[in-house]
Protein backbone atom coordinates (compact mmCIF):
# COMPACT_ATOMS: atom_id res chain seq x y z
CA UNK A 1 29.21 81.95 66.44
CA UNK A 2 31.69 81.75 68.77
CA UNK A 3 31.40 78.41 71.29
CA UNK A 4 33.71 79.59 73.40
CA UNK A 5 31.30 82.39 74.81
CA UNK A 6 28.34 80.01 77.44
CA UNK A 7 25.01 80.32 77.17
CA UNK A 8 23.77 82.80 79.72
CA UNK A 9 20.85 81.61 81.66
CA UNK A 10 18.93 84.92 82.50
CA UNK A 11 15.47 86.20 82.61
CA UNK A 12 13.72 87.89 79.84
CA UNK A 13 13.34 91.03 82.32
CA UNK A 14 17.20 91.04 82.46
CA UNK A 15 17.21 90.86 78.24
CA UNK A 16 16.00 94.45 78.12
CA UNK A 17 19.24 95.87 79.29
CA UNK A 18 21.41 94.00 77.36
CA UNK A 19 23.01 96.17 75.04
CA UNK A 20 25.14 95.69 71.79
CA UNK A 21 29.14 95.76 71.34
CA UNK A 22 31.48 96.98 68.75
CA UNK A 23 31.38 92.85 67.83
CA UNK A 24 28.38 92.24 65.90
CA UNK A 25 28.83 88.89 67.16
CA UNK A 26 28.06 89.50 71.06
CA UNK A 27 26.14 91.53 73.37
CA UNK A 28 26.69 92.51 76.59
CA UNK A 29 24.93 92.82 80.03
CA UNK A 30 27.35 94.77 82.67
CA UNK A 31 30.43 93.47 81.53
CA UNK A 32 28.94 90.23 80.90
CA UNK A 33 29.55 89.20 77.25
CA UNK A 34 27.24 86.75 75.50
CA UNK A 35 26.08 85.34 72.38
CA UNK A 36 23.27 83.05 73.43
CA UNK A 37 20.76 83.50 76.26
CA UNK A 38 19.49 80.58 77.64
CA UNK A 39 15.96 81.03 79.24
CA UNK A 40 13.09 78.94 80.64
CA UNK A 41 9.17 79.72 80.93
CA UNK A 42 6.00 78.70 79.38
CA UNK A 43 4.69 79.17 75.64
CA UNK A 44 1.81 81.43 75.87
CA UNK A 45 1.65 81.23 71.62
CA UNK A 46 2.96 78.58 68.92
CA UNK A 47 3.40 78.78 65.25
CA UNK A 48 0.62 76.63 64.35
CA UNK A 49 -1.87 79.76 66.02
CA UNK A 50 0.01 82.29 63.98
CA UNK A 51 0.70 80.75 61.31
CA UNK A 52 4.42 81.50 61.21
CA UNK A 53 7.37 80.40 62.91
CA UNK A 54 7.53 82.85 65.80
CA UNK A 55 6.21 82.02 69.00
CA UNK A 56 6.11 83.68 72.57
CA UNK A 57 7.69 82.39 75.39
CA UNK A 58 6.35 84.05 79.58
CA UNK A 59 9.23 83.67 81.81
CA UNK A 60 6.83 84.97 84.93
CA UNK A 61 9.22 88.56 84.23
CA UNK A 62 8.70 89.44 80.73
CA UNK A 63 7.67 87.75 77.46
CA UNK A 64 10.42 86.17 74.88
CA UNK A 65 9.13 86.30 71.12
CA UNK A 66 10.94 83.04 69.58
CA UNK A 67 12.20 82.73 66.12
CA UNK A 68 12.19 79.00 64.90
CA UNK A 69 13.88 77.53 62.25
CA UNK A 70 11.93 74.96 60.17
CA UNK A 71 13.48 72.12 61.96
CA UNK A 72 11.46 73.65 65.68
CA UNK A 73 8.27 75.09 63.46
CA UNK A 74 7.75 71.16 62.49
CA UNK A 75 7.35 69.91 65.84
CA UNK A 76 4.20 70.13 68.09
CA UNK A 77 5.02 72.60 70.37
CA UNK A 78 1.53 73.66 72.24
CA UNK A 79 0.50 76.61 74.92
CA UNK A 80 1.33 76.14 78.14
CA UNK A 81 4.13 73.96 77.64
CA UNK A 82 7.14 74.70 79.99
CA UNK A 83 10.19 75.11 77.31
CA UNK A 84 14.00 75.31 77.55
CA UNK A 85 14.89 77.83 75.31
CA UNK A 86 18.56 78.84 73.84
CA UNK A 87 19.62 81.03 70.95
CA UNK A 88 20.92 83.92 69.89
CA UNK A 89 19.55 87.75 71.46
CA UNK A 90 18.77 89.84 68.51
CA UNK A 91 18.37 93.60 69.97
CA UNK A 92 15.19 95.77 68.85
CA UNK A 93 14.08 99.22 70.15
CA UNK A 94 10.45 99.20 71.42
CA UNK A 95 9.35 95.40 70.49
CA UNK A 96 9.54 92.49 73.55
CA UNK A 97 12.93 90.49 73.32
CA UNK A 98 13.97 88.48 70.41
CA UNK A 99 15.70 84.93 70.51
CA UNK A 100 16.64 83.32 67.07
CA UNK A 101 16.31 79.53 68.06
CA UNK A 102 18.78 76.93 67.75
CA UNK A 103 17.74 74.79 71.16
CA UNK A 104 14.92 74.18 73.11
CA UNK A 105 13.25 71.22 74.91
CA UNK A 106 9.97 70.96 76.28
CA UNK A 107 10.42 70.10 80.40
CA UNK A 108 6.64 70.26 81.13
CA UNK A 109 7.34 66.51 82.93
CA UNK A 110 9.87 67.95 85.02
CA UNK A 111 8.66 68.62 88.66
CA UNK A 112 9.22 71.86 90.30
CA UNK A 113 11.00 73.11 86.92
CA UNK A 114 9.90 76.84 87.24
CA UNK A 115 11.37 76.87 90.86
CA UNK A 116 14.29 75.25 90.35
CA UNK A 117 15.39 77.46 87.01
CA UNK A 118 14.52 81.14 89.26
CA UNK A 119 16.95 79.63 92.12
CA UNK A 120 19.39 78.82 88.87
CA UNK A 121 19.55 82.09 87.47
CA UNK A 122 19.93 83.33 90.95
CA UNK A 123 22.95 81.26 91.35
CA UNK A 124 24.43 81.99 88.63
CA UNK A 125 23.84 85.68 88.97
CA UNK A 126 25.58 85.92 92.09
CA UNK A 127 28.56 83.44 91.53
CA UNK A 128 29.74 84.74 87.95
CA UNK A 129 27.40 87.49 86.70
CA UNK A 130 26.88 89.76 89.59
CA UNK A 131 30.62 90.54 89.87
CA UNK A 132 31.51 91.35 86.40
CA UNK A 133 28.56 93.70 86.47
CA UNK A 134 29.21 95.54 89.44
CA UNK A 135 32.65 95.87 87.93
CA UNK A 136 31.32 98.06 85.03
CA UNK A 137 29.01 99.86 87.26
């Protein structure tokens, strides 16, 4: 994993056309490279329901399936809690978005958090993504 590459905070809508480099390491989205998407929404599923360690994540655009390690499947995550999630995008034709987990923090406490994260990925959209995409346009 390389560090040096942020977290991109995104949307799962914006996940779908993400596409894979000659890296196996990274993935790209306009000339936006990236590792680890960072996204934000509510869990509409949790393992102890499916008996696994996957769970889906609704961002209000798309859903997120979520790929826990045992160190996340332990704790009691429950539906309609409003999560932080980061990890790494693992590309798959035909199937919703896949995020192998190694962050996330539950911010149902937090007022206006769904607000506030939209206007977030909006900023930083137009300040650093925006331009490198309409670059490889």
């Amino acid at each position: 994993m390389d560090y040096s590459l942020a977290a991109v905070k995104m949307l799962s809508s914006q996940l779908r056309d993400a596409k894979s480099t000659p890296s196996q390491n990274s993935t790209s989205l306009g000339g936006v490279l990236f590792q680890r998407a960072w996204l934000q929404g509510v869990l509409v599923s949790n393992p102890v329901i499916s008996g696994d360690n996957r769970m889906v994540l609704d961002d209000g655009t798309g859903l997120v399936e979520l790929s826990l390690s045992s160190d996340f499947a332990i704790r009691q995550w429950k539906s309609g809690m409003y999560l932080m999630v980061v990890g790494v995008y693992v590309i798959r034709n035909g199937d919703i978005p896949l995020l192998k987990v190694h962050k996330m923090v539950d911010l149902s406490g937090s007022p206006d958090r769904e607000a506030m994260w939209y206007l977030e990925v909006m900023d930083a959209y137009r300040r650093f993504y925006e331009p490198l995409i309409q670059e490889f346009s």
